[in-house]
Protein backbone atom coordinates (compact mmCIF):
# COMPACT_ATOMS: atom_id res chain seq x y z
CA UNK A 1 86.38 94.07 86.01
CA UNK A 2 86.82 96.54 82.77
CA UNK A 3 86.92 100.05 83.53
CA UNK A 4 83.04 102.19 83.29
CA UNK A 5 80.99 104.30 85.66
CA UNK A 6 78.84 101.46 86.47
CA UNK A 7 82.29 99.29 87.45
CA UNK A 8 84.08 102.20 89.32
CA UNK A 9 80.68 102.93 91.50
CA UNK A 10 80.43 99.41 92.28
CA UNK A 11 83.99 98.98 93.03
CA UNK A 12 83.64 101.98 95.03
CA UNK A 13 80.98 100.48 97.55
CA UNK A 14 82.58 97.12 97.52
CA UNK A 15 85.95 99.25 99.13
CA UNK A 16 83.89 101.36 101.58
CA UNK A 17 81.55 98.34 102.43
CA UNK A 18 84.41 96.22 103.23
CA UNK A 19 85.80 98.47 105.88
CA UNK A 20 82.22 100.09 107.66
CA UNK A 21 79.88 97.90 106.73
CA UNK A 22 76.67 98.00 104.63
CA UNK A 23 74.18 98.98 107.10
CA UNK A 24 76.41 102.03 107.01
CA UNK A 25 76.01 102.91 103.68
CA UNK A 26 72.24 103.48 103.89
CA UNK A 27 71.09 106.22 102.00
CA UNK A 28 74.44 106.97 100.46
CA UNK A 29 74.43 107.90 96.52
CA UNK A 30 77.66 107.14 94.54
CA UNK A 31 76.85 109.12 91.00
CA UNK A 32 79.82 107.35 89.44
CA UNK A 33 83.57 106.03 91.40
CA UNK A 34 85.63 108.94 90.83
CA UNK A 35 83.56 110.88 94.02
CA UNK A 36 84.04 114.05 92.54
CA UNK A 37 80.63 114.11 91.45
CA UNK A 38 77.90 116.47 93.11
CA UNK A 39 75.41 113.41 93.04
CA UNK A 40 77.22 111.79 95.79
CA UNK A 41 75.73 111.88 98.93
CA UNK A 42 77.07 110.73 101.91
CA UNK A 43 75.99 110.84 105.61
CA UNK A 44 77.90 113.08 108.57
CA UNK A 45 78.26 109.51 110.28
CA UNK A 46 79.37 107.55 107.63
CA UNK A 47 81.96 110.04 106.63
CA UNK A 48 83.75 110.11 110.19
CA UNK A 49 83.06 106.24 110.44
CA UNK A 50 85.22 106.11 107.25
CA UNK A 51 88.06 108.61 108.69
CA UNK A 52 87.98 106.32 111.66
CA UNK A 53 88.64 103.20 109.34
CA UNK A 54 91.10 104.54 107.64
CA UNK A 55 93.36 106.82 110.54
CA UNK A 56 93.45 102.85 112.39
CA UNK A 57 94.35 101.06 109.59
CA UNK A 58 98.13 100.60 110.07
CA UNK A 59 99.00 99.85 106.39
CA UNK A 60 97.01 102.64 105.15
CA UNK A 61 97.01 105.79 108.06
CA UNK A 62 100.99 106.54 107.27
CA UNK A 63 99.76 107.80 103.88
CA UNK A 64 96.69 108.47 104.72
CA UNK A 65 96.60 111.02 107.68
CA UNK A 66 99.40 113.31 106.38
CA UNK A 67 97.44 113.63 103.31
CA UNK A 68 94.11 115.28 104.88
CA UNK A 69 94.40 119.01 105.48
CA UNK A 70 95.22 120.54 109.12
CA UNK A 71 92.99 123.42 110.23
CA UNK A 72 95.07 126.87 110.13
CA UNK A 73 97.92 125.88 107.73
C-alpha cells in the first residue's frame, strides 16, 4: 500500500478495527491517518476501549503506558 491520505485513513481503521472491533468504530471520522486532524471524531467509549487494548497488550503497554502523560507532573 503506497503512501496518501486515503491509504493512511484506511490503514488507520484497519489497526484500530483489529484490536476493538468494528461495531466500535461507529460514528467515528478519520479526516486523514496522521490523527492530528480536527475532523477526527472519536467516541468517549471507543477512546478508553482503545487505552484498554493497548495498556493489556504485553508487546505494546511497555512502550506504550510510560508514554501517556500522568496527571500533576
Amino acid at each position: 500500500m503506497s503512501g496518501s491520505w486515503t491509504n493512511g485513513t484506511a490503514a488507520l481503521r484497519a489497526s484500530v478495527a483489529g484490536r476493538i472491533g468494528d461495531s466500535t468504530m461507529q460514528g467515528w471520522t478519520f479526516d486523514d491517518g496522521s490523527g492530528l486532524s480536527r475532523n477526527n471524531r472519536v467516541s468517549a467509549m471507543g477512546a478508553a476501549q482503545w487505552l484498554r487494548a493497548m495498556a493489556l497488550d504485553p508487546r505494546i503497554a511497555p512502550t506504550y503506558l510510560p508514554s501517556l502523560a500522568l496527571a500533576g507532573k
